[in-house]
PDBML (XML) file of the C-alpha atoms, coordinates in Angstrom:
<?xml version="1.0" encoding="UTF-8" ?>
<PDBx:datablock datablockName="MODEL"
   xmlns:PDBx="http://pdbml.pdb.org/schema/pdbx-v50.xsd"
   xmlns:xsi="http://www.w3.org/2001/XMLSchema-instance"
   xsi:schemaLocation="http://pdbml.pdb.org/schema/pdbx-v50.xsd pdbx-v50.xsd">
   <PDBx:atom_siteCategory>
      <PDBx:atom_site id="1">
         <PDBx:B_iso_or_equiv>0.00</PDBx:B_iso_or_equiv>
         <PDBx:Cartn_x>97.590</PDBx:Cartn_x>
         <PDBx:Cartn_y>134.785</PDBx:Cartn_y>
         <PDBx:Cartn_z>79.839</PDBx:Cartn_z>
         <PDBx:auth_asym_id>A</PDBx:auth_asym_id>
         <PDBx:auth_atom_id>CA</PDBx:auth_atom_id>
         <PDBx:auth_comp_id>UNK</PDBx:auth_comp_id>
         <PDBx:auth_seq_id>1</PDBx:auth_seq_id>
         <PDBx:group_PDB>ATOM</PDBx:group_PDB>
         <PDBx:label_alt_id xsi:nil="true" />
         <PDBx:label_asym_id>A</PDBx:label_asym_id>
         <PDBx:label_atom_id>CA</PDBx:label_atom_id>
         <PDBx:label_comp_id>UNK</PDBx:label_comp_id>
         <PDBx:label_entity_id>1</PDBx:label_entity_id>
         <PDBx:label_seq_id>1</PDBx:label_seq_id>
         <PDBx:occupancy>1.00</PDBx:occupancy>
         <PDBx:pdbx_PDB_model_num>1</PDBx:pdbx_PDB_model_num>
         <PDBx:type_symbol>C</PDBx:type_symbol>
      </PDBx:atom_site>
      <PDBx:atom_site id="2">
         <PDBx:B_iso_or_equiv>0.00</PDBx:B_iso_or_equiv>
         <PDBx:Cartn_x>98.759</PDBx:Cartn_x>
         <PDBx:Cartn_y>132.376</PDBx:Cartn_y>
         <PDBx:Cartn_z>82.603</PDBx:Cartn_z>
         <PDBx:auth_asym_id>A</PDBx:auth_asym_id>
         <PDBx:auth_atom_id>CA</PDBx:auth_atom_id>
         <PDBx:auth_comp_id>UNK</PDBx:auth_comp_id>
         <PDBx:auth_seq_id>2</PDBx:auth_seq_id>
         <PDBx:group_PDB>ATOM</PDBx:group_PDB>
         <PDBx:label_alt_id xsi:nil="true" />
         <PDBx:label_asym_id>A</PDBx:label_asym_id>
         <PDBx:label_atom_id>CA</PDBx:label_atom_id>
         <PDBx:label_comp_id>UNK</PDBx:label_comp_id>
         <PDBx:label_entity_id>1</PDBx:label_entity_id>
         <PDBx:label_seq_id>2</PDBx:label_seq_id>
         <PDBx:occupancy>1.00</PDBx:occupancy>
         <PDBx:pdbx_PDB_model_num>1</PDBx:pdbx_PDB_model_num>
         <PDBx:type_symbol>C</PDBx:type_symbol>
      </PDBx:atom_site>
      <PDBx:atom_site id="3">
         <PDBx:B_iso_or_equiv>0.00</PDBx:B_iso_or_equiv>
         <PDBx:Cartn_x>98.186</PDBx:Cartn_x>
         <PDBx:Cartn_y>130.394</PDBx:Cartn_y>
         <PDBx:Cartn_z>85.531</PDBx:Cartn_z>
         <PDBx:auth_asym_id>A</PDBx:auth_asym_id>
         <PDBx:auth_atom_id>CA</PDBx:auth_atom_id>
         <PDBx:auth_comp_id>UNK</PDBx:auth_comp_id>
         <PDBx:auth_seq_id>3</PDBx:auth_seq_id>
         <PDBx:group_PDB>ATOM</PDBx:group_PDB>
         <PDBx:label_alt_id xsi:nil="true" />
         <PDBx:label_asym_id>A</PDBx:label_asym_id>
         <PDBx:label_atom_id>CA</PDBx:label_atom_id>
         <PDBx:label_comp_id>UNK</PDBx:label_comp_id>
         <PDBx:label_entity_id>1</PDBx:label_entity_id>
         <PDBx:label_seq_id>3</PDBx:label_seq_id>
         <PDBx:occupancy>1.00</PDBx:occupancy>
         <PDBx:pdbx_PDB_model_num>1</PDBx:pdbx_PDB_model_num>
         <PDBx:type_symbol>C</PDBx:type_symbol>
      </PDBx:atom_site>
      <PDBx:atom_site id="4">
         <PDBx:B_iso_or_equiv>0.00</PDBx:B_iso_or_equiv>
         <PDBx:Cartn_x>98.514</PDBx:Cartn_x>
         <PDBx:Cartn_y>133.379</PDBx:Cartn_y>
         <PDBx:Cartn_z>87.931</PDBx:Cartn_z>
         <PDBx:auth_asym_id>A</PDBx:auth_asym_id>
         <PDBx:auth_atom_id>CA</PDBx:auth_atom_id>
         <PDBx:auth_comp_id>UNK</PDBx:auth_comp_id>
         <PDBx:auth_seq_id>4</PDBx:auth_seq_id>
         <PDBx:group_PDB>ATOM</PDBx:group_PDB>
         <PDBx:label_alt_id xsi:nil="true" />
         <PDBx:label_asym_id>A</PDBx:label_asym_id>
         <PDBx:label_atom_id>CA</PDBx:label_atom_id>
         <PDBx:label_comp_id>UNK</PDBx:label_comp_id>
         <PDBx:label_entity_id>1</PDBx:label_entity_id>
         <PDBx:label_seq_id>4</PDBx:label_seq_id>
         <PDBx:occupancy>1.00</PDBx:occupancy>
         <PDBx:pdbx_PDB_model_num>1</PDBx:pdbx_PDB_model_num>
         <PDBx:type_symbol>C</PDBx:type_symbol>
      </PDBx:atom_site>
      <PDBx:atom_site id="5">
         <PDBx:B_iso_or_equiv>0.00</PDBx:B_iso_or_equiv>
         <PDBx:Cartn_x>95.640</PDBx:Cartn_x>
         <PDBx:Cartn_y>135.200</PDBx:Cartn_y>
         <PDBx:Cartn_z>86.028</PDBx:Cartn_z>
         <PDBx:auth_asym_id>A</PDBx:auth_asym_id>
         <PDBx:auth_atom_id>CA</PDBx:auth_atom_id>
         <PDBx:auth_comp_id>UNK</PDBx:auth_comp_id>
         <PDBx:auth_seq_id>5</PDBx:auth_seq_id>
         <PDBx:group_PDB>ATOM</PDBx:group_PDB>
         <PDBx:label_alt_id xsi:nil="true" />
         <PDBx:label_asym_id>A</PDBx:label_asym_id>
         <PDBx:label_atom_id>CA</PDBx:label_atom_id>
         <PDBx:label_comp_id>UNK</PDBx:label_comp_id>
         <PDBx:label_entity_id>1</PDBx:label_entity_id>
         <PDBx:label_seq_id>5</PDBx:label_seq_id>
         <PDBx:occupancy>1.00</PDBx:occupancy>
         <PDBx:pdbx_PDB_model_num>1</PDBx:pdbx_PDB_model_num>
         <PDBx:type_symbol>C</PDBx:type_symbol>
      </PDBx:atom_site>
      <PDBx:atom_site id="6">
         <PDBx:B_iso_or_equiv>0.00</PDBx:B_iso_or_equiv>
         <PDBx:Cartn_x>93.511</PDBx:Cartn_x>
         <PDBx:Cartn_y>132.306</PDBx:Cartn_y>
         <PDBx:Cartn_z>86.128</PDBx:Cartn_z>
         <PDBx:auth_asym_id>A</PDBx:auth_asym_id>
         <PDBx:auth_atom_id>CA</PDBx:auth_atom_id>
         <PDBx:auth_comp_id>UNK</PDBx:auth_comp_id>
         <PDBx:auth_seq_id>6</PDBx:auth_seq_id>
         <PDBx:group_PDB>ATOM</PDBx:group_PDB>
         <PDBx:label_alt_id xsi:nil="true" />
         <PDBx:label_asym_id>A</PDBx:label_asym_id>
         <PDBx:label_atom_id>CA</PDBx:label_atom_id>
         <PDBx:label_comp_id>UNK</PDBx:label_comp_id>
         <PDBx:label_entity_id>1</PDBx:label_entity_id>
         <PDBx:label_seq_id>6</PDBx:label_seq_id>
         <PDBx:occupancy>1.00</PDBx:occupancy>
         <PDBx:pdbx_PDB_model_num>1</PDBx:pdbx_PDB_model_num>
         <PDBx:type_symbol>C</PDBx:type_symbol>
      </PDBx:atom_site>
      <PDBx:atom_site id="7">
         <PDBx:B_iso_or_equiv>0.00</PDBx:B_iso_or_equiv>
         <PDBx:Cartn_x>94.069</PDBx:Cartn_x>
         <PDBx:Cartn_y>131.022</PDBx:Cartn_y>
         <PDBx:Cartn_z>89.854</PDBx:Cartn_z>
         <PDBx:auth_asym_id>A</PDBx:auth_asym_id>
         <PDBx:auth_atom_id>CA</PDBx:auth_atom_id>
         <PDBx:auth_comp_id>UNK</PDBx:auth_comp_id>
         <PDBx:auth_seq_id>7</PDBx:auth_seq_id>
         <PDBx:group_PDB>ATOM</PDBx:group_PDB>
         <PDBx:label_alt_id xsi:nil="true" />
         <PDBx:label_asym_id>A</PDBx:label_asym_id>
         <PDBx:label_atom_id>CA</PDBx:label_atom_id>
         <PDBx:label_comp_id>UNK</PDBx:label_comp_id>
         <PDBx:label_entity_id>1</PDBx:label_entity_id>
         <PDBx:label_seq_id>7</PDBx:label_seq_id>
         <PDBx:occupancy>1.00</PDBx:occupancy>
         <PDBx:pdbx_PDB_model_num>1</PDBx:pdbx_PDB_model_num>
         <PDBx:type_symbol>C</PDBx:type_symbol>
      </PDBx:atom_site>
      <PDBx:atom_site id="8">
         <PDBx:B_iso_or_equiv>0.00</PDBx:B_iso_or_equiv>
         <PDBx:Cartn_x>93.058</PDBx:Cartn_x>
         <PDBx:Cartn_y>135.229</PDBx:Cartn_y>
         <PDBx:Cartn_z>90.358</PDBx:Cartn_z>
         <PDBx:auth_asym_id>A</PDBx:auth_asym_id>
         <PDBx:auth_atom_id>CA</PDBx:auth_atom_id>
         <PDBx:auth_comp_id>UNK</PDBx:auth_comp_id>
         <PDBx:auth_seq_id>8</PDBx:auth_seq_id>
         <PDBx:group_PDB>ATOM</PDBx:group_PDB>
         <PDBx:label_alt_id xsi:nil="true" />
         <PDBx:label_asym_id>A</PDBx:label_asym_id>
         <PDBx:label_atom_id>CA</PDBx:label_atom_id>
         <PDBx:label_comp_id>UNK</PDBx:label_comp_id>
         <PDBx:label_entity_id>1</PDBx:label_entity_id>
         <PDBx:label_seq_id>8</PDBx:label_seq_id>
         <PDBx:occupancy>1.00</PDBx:occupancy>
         <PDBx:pdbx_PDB_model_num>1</PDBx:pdbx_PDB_model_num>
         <PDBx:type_symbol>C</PDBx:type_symbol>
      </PDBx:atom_site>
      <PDBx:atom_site id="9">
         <PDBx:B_iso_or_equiv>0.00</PDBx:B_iso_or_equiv>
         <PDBx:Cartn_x>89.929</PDBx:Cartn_x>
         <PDBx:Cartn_y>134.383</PDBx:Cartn_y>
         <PDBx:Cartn_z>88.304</PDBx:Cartn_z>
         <PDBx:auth_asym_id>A</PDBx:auth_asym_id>
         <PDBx:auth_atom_id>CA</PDBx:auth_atom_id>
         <PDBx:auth_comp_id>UNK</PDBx:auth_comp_id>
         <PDBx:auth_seq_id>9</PDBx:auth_seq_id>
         <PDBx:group_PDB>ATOM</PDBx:group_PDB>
         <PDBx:label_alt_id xsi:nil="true" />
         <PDBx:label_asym_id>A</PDBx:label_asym_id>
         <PDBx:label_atom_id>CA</PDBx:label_atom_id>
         <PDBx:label_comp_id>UNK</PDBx:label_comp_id>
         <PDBx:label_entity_id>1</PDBx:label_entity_id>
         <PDBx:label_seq_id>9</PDBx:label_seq_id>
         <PDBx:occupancy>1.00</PDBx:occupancy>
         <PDBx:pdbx_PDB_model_num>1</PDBx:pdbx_PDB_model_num>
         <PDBx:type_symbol>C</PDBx:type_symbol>
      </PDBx:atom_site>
      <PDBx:atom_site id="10">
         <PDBx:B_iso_or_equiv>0.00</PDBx:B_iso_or_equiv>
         <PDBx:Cartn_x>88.823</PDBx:Cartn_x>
         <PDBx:Cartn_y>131.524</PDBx:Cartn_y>
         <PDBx:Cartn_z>90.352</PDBx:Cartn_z>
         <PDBx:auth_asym_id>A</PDBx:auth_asym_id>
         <PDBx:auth_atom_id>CA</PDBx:auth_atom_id>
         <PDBx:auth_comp_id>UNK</PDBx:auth_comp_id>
         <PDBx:auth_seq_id>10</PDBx:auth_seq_id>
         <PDBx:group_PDB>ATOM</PDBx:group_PDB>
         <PDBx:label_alt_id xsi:nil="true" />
         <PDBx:label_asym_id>A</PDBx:label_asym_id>
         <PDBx:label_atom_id>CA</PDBx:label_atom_id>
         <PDBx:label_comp_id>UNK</PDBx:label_comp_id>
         <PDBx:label_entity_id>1</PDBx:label_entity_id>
         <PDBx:label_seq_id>10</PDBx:label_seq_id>
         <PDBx:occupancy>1.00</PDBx:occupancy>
         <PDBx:pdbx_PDB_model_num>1</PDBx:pdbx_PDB_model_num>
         <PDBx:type_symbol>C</PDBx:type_symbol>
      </PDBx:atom_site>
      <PDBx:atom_site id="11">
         <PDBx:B_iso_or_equiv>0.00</PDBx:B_iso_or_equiv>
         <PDBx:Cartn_x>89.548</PDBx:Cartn_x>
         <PDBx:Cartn_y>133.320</PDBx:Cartn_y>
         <PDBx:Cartn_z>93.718</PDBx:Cartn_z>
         <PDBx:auth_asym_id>A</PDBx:auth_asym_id>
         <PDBx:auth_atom_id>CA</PDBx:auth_atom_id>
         <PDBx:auth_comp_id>UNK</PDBx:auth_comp_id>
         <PDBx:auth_seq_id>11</PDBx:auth_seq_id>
         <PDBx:group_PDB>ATOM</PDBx:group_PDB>
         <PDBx:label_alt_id xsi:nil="true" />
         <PDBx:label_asym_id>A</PDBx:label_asym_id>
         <PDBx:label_atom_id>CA</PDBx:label_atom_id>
         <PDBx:label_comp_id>UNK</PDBx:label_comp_id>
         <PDBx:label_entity_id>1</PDBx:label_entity_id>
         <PDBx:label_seq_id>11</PDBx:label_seq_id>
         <PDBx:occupancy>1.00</PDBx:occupancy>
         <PDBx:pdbx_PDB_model_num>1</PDBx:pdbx_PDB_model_num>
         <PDBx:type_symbol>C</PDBx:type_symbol>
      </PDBx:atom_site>
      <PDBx:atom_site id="12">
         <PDBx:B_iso_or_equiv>0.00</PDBx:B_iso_or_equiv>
         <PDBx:Cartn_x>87.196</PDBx:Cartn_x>
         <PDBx:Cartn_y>136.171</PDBx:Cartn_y>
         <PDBx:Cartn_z>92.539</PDBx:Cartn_z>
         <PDBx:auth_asym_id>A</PDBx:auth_asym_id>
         <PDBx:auth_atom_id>CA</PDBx:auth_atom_id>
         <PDBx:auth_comp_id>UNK</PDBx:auth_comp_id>
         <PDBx:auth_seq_id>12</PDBx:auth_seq_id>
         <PDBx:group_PDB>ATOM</PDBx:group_PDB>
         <PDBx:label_alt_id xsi:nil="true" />
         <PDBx:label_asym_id>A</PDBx:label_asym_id>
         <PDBx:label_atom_id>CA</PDBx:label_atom_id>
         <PDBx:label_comp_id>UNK</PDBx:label_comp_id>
         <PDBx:label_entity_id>1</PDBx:label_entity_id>
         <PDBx:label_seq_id>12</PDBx:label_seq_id>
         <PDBx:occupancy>1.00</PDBx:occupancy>
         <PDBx:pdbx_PDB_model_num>1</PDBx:pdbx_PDB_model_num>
         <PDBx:type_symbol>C</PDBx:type_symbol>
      </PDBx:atom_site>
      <PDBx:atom_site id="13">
         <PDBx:B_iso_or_equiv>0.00</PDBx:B_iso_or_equiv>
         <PDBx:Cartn_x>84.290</PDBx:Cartn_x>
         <PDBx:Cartn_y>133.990</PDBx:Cartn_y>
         <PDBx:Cartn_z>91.644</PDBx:Cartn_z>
         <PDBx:auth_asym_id>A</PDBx:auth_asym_id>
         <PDBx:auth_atom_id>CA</PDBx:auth_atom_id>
         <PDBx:auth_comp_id>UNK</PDBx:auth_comp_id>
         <PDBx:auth_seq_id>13</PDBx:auth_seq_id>
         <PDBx:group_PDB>ATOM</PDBx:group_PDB>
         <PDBx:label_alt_id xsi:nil="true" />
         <PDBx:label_asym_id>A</PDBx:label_asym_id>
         <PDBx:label_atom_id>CA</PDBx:label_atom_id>
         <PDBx:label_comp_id>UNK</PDBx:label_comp_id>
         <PDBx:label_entity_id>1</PDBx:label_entity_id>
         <PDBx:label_seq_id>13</PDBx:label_seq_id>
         <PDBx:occupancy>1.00</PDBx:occupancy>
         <PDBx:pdbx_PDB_model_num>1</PDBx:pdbx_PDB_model_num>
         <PDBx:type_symbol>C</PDBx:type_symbol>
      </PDBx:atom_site>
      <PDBx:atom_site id="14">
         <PDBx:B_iso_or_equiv>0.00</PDBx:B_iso_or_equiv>
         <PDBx:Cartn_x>84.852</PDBx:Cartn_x>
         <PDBx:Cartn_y>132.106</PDBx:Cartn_y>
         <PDBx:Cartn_z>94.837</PDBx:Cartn_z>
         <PDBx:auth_asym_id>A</PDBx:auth_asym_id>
         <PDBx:auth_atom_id>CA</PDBx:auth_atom_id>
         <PDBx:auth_comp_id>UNK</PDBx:auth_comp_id>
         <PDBx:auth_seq_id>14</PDBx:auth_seq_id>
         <PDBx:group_PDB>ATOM</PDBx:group_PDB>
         <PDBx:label_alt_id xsi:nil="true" />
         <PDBx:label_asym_id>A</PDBx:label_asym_id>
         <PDBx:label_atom_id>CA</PDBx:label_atom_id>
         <PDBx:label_comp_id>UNK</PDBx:label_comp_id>
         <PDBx:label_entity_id>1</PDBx:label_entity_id>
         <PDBx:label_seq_id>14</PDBx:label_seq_id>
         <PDBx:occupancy>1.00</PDBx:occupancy>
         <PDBx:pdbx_PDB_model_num>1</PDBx:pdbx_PDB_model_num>
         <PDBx:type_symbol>C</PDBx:type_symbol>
      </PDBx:atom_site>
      <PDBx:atom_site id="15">
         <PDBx:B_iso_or_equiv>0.00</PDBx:B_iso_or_equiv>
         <PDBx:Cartn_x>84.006</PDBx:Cartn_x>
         <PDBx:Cartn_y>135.393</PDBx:Cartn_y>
         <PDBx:Cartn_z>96.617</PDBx:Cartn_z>
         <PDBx:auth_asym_id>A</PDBx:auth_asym_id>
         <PDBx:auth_atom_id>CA</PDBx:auth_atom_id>
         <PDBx:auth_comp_id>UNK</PDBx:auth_comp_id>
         <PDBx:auth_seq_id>15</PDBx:auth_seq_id>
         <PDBx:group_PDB>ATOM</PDBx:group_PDB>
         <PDBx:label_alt_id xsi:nil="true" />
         <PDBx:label_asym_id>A</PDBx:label_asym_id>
         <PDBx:label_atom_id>CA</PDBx:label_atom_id>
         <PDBx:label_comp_id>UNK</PDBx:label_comp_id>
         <PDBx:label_entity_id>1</PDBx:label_entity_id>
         <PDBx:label_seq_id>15</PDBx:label_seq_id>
         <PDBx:occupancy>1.00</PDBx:occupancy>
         <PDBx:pdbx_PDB_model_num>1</PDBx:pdbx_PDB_model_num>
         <PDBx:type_symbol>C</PDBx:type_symbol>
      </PDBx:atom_site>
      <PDBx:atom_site id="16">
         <PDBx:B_iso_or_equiv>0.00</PDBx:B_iso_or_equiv>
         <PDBx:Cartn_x>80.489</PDBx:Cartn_x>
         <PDBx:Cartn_y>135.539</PDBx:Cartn_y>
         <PDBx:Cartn_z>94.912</PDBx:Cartn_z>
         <PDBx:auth_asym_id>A</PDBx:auth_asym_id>
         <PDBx:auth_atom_id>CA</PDBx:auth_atom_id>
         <PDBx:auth_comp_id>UNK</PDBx:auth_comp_id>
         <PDBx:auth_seq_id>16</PDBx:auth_seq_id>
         <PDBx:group_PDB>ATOM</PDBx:group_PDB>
         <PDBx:label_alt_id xsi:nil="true" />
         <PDBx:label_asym_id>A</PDBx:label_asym_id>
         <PDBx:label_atom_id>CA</PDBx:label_atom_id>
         <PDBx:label_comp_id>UNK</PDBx:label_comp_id>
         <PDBx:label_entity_id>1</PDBx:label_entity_id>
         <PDBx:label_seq_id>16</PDBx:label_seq_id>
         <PDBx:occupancy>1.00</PDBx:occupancy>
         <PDBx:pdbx_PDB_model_num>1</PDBx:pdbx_PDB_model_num>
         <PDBx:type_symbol>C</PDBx:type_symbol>
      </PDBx:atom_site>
      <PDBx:atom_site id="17">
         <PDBx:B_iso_or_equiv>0.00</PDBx:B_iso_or_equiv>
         <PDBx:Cartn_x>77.385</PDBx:Cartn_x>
         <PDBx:Cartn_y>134.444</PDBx:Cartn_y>
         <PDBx:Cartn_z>97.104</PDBx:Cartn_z>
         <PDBx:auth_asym_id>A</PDBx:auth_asym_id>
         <PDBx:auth_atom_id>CA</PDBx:auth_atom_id>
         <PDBx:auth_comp_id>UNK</PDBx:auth_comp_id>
         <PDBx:auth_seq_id>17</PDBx:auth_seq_id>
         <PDBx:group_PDB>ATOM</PDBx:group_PDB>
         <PDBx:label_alt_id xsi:nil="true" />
         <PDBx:label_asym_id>A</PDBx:label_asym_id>
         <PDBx:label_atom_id>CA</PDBx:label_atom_id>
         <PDBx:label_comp_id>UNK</PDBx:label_comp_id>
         <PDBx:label_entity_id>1</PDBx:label_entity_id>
         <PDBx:label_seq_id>17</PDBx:label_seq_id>
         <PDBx:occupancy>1.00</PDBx:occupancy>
         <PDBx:pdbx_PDB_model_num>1</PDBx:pdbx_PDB_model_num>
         <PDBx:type_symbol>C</PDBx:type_symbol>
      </PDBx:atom_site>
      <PDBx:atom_site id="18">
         <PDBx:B_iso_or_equiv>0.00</PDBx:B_iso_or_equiv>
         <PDBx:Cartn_x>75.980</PDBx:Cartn_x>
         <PDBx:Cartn_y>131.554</PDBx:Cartn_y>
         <PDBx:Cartn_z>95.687</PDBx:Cartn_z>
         <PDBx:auth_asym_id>A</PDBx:auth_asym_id>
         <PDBx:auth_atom_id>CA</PDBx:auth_atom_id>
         <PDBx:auth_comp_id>UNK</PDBx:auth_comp_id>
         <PDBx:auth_seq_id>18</PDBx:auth_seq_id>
         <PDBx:group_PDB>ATOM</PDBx:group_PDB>
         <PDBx:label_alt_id xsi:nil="true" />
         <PDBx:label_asym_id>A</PDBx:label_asym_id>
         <PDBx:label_atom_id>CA</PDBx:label_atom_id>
         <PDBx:label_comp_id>UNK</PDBx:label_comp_id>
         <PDBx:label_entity_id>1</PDBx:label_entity_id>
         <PDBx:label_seq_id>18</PDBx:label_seq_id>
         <PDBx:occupancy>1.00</PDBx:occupancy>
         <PDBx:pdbx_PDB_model_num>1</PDBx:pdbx_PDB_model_num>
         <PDBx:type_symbol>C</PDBx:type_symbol>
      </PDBx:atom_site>
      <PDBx:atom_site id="19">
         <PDBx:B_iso_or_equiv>0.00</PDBx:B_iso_or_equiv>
         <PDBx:Cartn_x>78.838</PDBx:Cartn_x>
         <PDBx:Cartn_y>130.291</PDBx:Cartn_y>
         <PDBx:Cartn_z>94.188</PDBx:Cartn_z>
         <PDBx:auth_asym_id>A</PDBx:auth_asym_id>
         <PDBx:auth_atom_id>CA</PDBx:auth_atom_id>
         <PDBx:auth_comp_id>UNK</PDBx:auth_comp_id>
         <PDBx:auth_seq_id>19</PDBx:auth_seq_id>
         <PDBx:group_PDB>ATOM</PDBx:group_PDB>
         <PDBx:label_alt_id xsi:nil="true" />
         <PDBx:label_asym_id>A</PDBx:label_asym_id>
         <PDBx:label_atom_id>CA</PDBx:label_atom_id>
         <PDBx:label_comp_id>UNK</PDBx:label_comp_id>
         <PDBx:label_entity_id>1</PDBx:label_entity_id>
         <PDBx:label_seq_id>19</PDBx:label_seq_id>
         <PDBx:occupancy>1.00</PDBx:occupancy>
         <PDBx:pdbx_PDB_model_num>1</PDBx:pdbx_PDB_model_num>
         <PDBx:type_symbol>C</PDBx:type_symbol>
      </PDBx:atom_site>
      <PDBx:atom_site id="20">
         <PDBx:B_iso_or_equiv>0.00</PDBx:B_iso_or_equiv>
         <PDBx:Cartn_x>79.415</PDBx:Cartn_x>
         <PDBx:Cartn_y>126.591</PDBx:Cartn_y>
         <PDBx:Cartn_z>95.374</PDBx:Cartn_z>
         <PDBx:auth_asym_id>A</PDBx:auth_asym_id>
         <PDBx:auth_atom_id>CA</PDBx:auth_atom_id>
         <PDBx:auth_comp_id>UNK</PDBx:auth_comp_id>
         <PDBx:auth_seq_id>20</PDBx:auth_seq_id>
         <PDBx:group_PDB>ATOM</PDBx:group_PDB>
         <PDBx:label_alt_id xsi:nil="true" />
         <PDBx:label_asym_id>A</PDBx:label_asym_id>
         <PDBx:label_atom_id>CA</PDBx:label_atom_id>
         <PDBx:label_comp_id>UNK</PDBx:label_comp_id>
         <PDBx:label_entity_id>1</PDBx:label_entity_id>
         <PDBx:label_seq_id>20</PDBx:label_seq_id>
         <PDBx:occupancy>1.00</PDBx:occupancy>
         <PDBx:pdbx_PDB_model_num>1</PDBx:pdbx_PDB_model_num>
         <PDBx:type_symbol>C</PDBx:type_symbol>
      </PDBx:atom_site>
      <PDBx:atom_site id="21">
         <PDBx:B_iso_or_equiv>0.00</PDBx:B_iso_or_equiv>
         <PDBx:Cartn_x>82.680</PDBx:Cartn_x>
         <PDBx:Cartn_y>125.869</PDBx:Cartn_y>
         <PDBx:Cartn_z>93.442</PDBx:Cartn_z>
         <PDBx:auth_asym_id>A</PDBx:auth_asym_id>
         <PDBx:auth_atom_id>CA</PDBx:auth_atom_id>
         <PDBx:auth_comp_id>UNK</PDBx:auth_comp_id>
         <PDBx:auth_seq_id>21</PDBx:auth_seq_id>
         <PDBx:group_PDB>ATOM</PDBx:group_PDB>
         <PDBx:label_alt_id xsi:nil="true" />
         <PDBx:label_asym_id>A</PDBx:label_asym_id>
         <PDBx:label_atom_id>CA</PDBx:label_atom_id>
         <PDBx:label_comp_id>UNK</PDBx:label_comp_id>
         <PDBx:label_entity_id>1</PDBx:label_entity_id>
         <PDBx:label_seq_id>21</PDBx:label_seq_id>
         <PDBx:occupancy>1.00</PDBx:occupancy>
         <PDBx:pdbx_PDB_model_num>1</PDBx:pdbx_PDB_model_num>
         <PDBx:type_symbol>C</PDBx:type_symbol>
      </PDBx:atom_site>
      <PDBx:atom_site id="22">
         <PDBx:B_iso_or_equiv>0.00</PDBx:B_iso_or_equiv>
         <PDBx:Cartn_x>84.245</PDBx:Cartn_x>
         <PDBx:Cartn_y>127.186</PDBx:Cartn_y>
         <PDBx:Cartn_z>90.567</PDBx:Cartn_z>
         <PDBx:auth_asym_id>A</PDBx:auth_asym_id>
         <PDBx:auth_atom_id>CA</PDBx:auth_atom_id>
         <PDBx:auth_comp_id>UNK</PDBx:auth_comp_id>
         <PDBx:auth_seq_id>22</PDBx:auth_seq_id>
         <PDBx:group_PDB>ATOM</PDBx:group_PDB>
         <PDBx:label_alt_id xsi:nil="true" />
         <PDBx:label_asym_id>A</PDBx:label_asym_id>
         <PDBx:label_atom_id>CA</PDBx:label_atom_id>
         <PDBx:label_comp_id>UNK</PDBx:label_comp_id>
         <PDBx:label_entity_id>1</PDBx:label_entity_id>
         <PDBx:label_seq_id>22</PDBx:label_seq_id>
         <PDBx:occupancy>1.00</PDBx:occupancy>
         <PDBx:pdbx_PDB_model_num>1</PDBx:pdbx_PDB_model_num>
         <PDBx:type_symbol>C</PDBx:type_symbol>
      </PDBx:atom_site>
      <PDBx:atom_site id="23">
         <PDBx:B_iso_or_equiv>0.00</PDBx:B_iso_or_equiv>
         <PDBx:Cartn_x>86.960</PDBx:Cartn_x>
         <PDBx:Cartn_y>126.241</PDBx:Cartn_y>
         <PDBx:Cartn_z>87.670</PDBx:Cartn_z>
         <PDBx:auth_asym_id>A</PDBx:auth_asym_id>
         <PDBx:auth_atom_id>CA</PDBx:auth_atom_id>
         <PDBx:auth_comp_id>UNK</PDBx:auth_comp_id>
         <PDBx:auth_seq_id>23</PDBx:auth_seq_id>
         <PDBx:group_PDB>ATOM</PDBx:group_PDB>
         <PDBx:label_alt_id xsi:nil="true" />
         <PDBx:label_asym_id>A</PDBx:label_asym_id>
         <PDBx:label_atom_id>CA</PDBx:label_atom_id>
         <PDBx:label_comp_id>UNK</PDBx:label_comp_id>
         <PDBx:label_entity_id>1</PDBx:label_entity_id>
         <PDBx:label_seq_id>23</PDBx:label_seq_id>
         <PDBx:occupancy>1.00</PDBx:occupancy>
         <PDBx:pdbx_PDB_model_num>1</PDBx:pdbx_PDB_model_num>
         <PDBx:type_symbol>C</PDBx:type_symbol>
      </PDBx:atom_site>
      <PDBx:atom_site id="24">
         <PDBx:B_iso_or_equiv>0.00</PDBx:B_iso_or_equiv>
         <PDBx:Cartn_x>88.728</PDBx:Cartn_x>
         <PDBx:Cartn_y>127.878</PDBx:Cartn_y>
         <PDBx:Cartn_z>85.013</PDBx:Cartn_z>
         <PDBx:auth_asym_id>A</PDBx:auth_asym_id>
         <PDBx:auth_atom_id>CA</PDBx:auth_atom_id>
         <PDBx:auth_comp_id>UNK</PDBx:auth_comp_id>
         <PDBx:auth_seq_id>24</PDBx:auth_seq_id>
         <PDBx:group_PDB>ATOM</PDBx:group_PDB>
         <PDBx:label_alt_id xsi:nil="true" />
         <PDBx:label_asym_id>A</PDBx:label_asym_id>
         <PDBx:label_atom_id>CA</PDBx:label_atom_id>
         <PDBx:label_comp_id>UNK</PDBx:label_comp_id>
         <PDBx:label_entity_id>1</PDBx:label_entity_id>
         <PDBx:label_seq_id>24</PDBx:label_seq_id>
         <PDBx:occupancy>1.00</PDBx:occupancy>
         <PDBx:pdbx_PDB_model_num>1</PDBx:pdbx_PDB_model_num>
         <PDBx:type_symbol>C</PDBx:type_symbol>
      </PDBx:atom_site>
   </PDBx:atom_siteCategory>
</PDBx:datablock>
């Protein structure tokens, strides 16, 4: 619904192994 719940998005896919970058 915002930028907050999107920047909390990105910093959870971050976290995943294999993940190189990510954007939402």
């Amino acid at each position: 619904s915002c930028a907050a719940c999107q920047a909390r998005v990105e910093r959870a896919v971050a976290d995943v192994p294999g993940v190189d970058s990510v954007a939402v």
